[in-house]
PDB file of N, CA and C in Angstrom:
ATOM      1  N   UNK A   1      66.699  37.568  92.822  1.00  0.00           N
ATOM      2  CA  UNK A   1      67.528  38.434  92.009  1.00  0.00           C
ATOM      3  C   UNK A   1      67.166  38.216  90.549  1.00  0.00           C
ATOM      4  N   UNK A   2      67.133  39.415  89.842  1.00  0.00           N
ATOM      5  CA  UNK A   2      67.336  39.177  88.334  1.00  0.00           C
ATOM      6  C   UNK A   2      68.225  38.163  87.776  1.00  0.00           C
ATOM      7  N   UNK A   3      68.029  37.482  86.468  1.00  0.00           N
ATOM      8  CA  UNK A   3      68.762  36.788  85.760  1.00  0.00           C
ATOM      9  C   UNK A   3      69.566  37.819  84.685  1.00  0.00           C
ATOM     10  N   UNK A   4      70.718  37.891  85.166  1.00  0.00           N
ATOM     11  CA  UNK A   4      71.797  38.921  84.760  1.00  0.00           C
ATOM     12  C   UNK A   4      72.895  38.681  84.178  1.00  0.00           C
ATOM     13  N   UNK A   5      73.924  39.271  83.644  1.00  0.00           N
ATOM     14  CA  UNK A   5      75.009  38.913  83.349  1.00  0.00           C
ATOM     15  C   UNK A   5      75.741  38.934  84.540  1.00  0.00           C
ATOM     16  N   UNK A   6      75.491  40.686  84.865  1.00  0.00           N
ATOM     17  CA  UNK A   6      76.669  40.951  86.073  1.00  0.00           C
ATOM     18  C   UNK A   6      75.448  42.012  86.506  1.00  0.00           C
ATOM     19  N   UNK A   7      76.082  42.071  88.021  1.00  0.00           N
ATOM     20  CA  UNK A   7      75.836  42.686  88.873  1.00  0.00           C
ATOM     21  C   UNK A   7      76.373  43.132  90.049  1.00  0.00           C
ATOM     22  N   UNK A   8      76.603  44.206  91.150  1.00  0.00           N
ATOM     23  CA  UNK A   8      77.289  44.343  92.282  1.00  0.00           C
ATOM     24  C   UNK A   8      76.143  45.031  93.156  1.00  0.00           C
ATOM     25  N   UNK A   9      76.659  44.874  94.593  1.00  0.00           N
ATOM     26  CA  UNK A   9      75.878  45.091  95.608  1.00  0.00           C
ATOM     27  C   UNK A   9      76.652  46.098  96.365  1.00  0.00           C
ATOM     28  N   UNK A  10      76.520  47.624  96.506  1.00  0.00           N
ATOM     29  CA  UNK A  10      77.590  48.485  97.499  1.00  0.00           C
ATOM     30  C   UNK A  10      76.650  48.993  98.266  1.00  0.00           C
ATOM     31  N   UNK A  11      77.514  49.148  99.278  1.00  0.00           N
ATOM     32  CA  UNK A  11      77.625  49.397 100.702  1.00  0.00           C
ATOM     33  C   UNK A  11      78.559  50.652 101.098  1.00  0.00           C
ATOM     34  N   UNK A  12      77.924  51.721 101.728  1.00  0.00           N
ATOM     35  CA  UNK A  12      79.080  53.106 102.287  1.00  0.00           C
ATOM     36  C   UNK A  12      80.292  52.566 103.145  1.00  0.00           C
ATOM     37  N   UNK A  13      81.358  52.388 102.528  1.00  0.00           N
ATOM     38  CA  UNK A  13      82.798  52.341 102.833  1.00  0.00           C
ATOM     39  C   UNK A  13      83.057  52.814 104.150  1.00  0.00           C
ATOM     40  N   UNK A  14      82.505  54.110 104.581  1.00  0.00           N
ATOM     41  CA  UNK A  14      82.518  53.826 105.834  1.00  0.00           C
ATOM     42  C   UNK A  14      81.867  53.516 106.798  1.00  0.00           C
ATOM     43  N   UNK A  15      80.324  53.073 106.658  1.00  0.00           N
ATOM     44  CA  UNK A  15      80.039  52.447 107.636  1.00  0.00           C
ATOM     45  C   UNK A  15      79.772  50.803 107.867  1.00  0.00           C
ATOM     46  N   UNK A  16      81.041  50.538 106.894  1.00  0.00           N
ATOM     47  CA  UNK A  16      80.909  48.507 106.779  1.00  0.00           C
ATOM     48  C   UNK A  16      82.577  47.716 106.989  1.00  0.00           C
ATOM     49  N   UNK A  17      82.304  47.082 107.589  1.00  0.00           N
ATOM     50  CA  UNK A  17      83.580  46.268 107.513  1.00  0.00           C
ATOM     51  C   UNK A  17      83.500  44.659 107.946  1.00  0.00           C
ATOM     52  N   UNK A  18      84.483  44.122 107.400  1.00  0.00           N
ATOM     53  CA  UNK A  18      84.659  42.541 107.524  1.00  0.00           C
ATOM     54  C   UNK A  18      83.168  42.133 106.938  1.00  0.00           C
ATOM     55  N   UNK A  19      83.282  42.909 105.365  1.00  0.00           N
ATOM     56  CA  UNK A  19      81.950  42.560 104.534  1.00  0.00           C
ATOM     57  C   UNK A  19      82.360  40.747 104.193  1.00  0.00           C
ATOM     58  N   UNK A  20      81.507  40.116 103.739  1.00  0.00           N
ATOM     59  CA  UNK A  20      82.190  38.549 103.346  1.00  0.00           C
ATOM     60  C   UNK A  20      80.300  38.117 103.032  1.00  0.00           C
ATOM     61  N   UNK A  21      80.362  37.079 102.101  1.00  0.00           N
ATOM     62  CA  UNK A  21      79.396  36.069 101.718  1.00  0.00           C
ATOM     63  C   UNK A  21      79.591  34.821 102.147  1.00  0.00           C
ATOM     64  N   UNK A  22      77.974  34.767 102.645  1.00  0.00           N
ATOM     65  CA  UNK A  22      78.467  33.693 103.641  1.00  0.00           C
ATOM     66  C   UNK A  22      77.979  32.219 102.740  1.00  0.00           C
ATOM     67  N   UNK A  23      77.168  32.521 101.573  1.00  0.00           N
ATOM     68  CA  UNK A  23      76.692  31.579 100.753  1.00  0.00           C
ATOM     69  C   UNK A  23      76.043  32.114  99.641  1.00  0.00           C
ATOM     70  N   UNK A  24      75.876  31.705  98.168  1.00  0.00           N
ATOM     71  CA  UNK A  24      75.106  31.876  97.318  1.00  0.00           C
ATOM     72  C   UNK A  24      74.571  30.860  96.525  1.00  0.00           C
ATOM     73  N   UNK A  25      73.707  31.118  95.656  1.00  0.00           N
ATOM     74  CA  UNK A  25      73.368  29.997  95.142  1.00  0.00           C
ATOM     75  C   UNK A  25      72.774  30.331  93.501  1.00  0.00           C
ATOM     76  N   UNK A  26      72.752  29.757  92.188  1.00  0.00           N
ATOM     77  CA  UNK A  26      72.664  30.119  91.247  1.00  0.00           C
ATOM     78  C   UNK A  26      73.373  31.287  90.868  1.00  0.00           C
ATOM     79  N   UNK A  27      74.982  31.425  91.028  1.00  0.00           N
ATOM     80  CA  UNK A  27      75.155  32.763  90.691  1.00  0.00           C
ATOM     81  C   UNK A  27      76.688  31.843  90.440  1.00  0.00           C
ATOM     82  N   UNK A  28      77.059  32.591  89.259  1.00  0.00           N
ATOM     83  CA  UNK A  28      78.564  31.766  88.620  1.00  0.00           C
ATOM     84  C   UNK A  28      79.874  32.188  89.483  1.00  0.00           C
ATOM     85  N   UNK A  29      80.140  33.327  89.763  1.00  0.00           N
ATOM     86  CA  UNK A  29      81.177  33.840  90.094  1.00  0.00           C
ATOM     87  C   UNK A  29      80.157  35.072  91.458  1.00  0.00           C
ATOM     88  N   UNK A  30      80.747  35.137  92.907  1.00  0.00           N
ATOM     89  CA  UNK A  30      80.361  36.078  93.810  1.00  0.00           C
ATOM     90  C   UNK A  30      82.092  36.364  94.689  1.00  0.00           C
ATOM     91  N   UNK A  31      82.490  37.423  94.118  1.00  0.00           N
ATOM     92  CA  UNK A  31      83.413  38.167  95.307  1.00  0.00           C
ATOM     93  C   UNK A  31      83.189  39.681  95.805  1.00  0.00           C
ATOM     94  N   UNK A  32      83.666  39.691  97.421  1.00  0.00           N
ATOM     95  CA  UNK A  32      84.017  40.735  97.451  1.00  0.00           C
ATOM     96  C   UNK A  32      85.153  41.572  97.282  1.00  0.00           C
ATOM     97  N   UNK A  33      84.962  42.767  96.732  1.00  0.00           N
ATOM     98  CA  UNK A  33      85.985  43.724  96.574  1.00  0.00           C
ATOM     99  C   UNK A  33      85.561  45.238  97.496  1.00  0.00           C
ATOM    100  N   UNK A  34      86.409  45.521  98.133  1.00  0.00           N
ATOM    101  CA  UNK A  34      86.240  47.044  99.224  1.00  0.00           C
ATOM    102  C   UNK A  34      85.145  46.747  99.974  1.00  0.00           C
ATOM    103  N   UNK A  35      84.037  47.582  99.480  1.00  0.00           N
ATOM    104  CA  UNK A  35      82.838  47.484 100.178  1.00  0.00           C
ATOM    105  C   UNK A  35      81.933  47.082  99.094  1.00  0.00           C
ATOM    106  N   UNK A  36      81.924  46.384  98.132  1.00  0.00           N
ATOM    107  CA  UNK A  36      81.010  45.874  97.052  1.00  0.00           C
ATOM    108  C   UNK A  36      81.377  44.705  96.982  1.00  0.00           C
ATOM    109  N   UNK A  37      80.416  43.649  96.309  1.00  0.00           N
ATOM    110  CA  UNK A  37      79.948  42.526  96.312  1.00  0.00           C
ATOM    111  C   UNK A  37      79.606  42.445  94.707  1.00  0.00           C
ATOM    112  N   UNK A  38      80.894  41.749  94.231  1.00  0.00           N
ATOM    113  CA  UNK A  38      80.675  41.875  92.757  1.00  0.00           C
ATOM    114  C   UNK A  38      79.874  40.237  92.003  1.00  0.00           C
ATOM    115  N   UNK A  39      79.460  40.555  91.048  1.00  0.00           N
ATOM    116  CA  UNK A  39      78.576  39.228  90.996  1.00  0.00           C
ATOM    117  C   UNK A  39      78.563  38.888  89.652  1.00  0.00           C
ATOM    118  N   UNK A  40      78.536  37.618  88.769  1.00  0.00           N
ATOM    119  CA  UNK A  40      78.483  37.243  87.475  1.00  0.00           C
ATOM    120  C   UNK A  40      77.842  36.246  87.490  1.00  0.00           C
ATOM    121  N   UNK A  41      77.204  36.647  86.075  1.00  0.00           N
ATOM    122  CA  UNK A  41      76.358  35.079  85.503  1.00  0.00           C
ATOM    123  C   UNK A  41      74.978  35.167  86.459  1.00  0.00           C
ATOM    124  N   UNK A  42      74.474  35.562  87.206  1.00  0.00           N
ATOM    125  CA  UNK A  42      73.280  35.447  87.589  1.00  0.00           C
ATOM    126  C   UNK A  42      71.984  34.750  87.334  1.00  0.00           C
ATOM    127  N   UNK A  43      71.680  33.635  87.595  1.00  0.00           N
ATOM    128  CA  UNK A  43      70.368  33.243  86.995  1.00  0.00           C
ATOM    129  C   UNK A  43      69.350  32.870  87.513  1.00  0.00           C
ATOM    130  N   UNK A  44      68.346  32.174  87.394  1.00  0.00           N
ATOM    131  CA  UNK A  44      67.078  32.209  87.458  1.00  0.00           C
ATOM    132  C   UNK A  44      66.874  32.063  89.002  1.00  0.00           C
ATOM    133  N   UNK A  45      66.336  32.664  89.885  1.00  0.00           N
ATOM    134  CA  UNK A  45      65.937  32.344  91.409  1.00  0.00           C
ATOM    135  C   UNK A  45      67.854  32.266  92.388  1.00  0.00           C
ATOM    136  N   UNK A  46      68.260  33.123  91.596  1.00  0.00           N
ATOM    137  CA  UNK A  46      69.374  33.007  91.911  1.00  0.00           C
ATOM    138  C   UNK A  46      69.050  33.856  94.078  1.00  0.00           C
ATOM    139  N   UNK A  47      70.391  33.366  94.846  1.00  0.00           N
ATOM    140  CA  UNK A  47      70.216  33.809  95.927  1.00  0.00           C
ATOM    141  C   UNK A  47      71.908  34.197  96.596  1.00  0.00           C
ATOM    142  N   UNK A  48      71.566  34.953  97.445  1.00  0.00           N
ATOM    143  CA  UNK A  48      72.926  36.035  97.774  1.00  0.00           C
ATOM    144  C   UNK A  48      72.729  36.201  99.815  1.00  0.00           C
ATOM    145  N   UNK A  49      73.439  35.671 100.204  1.00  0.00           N
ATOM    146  CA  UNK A  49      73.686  35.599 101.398  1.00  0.00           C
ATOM    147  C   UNK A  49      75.051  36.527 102.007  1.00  0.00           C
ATOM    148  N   UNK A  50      75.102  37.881 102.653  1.00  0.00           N
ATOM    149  CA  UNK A  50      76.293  38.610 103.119  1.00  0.00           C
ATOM    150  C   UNK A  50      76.029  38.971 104.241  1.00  0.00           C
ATOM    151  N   UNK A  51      77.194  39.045 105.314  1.00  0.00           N
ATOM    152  CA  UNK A  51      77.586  38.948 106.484  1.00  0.00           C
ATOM    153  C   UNK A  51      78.235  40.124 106.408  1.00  0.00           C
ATOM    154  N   UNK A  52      78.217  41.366 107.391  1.00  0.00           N
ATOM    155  CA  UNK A  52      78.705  42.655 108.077  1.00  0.00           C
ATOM    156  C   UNK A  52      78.668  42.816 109.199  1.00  0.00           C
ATOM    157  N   UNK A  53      79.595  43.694 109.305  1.00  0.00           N
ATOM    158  CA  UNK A  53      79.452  44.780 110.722  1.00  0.00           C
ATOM    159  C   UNK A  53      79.541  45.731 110.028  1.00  0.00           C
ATOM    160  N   UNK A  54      78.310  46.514 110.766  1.00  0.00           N
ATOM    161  CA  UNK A  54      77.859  48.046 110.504  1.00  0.00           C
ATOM    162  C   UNK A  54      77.435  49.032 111.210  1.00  0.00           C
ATOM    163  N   UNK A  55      77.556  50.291 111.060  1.00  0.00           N
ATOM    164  CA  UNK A  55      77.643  50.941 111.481  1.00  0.00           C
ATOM    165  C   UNK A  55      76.206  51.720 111.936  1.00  0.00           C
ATOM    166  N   UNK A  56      74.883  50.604 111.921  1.00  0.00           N
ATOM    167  CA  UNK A  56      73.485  50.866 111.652  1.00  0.00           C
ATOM    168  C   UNK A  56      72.509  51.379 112.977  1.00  0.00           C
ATOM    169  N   UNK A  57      73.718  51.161 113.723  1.00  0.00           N
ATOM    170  CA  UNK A  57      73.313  50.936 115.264  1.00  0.00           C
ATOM    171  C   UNK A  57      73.866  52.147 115.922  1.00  0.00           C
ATOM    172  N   UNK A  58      73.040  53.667 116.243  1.00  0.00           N
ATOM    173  CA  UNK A  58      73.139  54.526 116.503  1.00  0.00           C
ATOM    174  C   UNK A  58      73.132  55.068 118.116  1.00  0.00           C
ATOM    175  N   UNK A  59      73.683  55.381 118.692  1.00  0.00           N
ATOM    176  CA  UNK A  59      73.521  55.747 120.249  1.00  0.00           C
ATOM    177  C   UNK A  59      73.408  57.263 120.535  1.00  0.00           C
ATOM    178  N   UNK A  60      71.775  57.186 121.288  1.00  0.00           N
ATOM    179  CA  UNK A  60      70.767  57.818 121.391  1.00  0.00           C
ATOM    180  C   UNK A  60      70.637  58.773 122.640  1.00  0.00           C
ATOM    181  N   UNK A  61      71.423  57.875 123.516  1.00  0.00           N
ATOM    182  CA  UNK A  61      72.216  58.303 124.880  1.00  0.00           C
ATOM    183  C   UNK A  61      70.583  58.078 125.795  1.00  0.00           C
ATOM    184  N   UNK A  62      70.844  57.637 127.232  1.00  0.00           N
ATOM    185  CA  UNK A  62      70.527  57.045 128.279  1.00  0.00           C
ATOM    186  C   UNK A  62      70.320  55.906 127.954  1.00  0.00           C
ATOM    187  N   UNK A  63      71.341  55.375 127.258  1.00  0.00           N
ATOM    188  CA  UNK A  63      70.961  53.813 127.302  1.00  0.00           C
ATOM    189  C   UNK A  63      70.059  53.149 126.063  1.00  0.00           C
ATOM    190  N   UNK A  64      70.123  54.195 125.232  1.00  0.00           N
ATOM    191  CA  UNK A  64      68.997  53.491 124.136  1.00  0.00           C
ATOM    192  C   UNK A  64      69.766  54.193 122.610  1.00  0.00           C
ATOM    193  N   UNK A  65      69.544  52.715 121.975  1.00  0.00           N
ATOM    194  CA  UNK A  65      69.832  52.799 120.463  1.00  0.00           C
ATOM    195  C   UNK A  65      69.034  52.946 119.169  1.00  0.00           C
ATOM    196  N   UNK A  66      69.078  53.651 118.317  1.00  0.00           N
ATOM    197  CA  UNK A  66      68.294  53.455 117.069  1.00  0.00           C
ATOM    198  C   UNK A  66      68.884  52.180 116.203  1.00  0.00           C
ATOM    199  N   UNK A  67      68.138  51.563 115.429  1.00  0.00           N
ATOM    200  CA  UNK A  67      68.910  51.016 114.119  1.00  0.00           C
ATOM    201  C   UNK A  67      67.795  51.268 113.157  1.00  0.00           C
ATOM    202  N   UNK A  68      69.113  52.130 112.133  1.00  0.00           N
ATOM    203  CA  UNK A  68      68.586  52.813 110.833  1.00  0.00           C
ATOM    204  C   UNK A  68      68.961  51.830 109.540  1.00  0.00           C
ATOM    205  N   UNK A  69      68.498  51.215 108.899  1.00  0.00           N
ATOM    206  CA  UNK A  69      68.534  50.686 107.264  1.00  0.00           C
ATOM    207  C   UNK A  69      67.871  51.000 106.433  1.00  0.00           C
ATOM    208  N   UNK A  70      68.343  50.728 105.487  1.00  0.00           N
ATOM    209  CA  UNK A  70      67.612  51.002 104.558  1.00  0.00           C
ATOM    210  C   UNK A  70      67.280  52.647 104.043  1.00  0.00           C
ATOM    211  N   UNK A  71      66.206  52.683 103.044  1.00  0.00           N
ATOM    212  CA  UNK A  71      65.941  51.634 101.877  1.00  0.00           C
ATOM    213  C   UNK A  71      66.705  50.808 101.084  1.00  0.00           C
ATOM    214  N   UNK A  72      66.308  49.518 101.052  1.00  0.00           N
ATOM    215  CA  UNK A  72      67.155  48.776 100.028  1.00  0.00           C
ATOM    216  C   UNK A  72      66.785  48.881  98.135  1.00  0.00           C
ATOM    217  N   UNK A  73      67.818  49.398  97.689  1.00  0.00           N
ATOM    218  CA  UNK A  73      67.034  49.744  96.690  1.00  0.00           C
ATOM    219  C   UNK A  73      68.196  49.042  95.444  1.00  0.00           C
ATOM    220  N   UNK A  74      66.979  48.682  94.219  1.00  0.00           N
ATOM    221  CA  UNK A  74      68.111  48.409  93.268  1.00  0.00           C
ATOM    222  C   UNK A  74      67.896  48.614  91.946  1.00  0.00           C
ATOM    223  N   UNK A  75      68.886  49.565  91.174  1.00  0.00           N
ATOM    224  CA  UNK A  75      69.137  50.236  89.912  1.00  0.00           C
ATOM    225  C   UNK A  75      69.034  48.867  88.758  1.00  0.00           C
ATOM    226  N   UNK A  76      68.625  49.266  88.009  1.00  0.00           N
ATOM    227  CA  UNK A  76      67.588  48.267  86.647  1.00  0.00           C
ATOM    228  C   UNK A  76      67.359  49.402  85.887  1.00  0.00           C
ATOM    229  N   UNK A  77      68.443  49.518  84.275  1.00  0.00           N
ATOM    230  CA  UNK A  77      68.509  50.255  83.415  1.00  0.00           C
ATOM    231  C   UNK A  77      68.231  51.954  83.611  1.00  0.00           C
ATOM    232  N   UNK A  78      67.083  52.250  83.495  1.00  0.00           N
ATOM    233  CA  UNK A  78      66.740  53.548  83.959  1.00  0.00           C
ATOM    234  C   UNK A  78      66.074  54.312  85.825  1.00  0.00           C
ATOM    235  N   UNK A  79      65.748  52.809  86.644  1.00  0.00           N
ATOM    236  CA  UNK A  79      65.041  52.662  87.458  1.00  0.00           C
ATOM    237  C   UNK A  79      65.810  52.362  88.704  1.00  0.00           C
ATOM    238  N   UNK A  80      65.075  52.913  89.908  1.00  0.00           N
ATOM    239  CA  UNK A  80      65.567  51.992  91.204  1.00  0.00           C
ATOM    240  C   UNK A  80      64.226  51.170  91.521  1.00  0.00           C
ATOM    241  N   UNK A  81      64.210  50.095  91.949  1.00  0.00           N
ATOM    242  CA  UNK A  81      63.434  49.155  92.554  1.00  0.00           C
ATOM    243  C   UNK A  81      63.646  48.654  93.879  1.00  0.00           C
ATOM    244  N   UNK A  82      62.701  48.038  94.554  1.00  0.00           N
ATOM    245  CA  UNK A  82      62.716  47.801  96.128  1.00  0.00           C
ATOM    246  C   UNK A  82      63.498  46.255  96.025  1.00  0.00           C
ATOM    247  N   UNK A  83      63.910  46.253  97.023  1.00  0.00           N
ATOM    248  CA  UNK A  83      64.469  45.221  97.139  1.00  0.00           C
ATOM    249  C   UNK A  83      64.404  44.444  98.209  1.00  0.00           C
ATOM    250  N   UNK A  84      64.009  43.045  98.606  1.00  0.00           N
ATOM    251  CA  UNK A  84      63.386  42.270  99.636  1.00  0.00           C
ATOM    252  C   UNK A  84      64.412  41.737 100.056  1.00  0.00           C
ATOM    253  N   UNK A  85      64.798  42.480 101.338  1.00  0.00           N
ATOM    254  CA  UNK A  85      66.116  42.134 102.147  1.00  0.00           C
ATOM    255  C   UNK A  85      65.705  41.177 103.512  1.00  0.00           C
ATOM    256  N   UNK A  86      66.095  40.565 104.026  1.00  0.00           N
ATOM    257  CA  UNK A  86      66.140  39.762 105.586  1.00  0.00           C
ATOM    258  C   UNK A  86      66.702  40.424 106.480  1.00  0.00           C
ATOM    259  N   UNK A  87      67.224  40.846 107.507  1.00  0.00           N
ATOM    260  CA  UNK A  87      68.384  40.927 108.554  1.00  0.00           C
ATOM    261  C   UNK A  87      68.010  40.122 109.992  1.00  0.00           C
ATOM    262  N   UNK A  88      68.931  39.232 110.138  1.00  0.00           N
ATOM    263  CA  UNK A  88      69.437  38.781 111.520  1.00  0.00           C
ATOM    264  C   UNK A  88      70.181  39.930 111.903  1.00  0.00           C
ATOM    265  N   UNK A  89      69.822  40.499 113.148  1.00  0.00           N
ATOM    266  CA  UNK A  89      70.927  41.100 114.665  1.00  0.00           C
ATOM    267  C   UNK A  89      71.482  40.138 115.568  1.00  0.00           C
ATOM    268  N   UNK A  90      72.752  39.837 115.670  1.00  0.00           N
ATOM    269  CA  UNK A  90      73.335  39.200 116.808  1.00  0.00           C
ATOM    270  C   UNK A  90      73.960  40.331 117.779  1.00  0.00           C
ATOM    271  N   UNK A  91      73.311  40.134 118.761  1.00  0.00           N
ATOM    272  CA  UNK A  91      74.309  40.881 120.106  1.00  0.00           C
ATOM    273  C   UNK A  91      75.463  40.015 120.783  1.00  0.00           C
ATOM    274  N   UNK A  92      76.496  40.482 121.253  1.00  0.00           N
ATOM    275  CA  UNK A  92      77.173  39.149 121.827  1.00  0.00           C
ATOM    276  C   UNK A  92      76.645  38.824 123.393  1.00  0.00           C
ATOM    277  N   UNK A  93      75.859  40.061 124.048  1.00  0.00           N
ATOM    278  CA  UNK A  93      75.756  40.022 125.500  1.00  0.00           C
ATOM    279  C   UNK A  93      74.100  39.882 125.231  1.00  0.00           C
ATOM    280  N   UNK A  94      74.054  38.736 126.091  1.00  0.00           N
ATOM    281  CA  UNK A  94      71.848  38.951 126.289  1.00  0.00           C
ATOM    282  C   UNK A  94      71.152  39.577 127.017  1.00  0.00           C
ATOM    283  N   UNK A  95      72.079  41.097 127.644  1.00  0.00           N
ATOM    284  CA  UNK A  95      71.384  41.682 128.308  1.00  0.00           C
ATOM    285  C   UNK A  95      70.271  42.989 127.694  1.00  0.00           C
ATOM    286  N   UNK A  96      70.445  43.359 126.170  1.00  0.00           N
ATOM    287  CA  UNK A  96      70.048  43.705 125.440  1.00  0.00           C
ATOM    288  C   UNK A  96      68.495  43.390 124.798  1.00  0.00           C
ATOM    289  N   UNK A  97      67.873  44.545 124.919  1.00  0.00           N
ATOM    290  CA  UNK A  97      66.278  44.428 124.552  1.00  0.00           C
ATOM    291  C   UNK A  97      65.580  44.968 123.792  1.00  0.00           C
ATOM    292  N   UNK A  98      64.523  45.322 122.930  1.00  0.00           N
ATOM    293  CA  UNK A  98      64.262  46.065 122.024  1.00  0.00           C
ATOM    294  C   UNK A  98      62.758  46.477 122.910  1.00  0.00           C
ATOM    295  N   UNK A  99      63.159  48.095 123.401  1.00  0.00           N
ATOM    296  CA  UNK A  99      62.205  49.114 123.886  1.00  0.00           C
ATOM    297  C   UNK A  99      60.876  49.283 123.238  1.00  0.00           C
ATOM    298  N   UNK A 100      61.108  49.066 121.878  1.00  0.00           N
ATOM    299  CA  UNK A 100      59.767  49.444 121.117  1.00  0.00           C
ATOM    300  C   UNK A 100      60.245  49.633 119.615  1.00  0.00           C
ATOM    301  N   UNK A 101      59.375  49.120 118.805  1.00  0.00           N
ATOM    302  CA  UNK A 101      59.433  48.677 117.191  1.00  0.00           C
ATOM    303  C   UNK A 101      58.945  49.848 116.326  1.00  0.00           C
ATOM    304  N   UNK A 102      59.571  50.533 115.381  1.00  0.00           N
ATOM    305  CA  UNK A 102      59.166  50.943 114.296  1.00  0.00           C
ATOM    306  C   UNK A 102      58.193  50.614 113.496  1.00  0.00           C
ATOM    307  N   UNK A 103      57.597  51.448 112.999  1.00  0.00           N
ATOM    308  CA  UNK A 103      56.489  50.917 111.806  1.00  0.00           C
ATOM    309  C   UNK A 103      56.717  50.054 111.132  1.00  0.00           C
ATOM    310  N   UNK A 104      56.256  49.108 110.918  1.00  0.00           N
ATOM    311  CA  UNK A 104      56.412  48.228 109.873  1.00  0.00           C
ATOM    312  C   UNK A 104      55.738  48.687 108.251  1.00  0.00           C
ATOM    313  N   UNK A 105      56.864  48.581 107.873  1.00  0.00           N
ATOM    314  CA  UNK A 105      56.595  48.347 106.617  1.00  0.00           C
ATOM    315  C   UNK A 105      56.248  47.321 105.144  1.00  0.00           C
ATOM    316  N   UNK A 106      54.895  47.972 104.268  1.00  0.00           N
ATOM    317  CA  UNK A 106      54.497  47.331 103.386  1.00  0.00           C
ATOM    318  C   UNK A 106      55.655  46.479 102.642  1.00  0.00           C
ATOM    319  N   UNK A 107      55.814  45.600 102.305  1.00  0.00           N
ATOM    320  CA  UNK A 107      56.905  44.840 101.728  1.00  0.00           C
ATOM    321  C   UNK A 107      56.174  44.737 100.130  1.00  0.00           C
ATOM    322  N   UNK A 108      57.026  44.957  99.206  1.00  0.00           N
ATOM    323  CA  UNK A 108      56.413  45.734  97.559  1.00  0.00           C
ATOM    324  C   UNK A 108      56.674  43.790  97.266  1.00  0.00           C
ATOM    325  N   UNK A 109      56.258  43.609  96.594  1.00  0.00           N
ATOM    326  CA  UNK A 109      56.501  42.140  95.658  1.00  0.00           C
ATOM    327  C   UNK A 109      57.822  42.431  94.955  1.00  0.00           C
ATOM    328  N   UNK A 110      58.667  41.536  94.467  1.00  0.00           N
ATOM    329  CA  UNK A 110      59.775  41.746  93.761  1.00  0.00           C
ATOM    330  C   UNK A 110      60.092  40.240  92.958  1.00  0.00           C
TER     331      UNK A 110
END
């Protein structure tokens, strides 16, 4: 993350809930409010860890799901920029499999 004063992270209101941070690190002040993730003091190599349920996971019918994200993108004065996100999926049942993978995508430096 940038070394900032302030910053927030939003998310569409309706497709997020039981948003929460599960850890951060170099960052003075991190709460959530609604569906944003408000943030102060930001500094150098600072890091941002958040936990959801979302609504990303689309049903496709006979049994098969999409999951859509993204782009992660982030506003800097006049600009949007890419933004180098992680995601863990937890299922609660292990009967669940992934049919076949999307393109992968170039990951930009940030």
């Amino acid at each position: 993350m940038d070394p900032v004063p302030s910053a927030q992270v939003v998310y569409n209101g309706e497709c997020i809930r039981r948003l929460r941070i599960s850890s951060f690190k170099d960052i003075r002040k991190a709460c959530v409010e609604d569906h944003t993730v408000q943030l102060r003091d930001i500094g150098h190599g600072a890091r941002l860890c958040i936990e959801a349920e979302t609504l990303a996971l689309q049903a496709q019918g006979e049994g098969l799901y999409t999951l859509s994200n993204g782009p992660y993108m982030r506003r800097f004065l006049d600009g949007y920029y890419p933004m180098h996100v992680t995601m863990d999926v937890d299922y609660p049942e292990p009967c669940h499999a992934f049919a076949r993978r999307g393109p992968r995508r170039r990951r930009s430096p940030v």
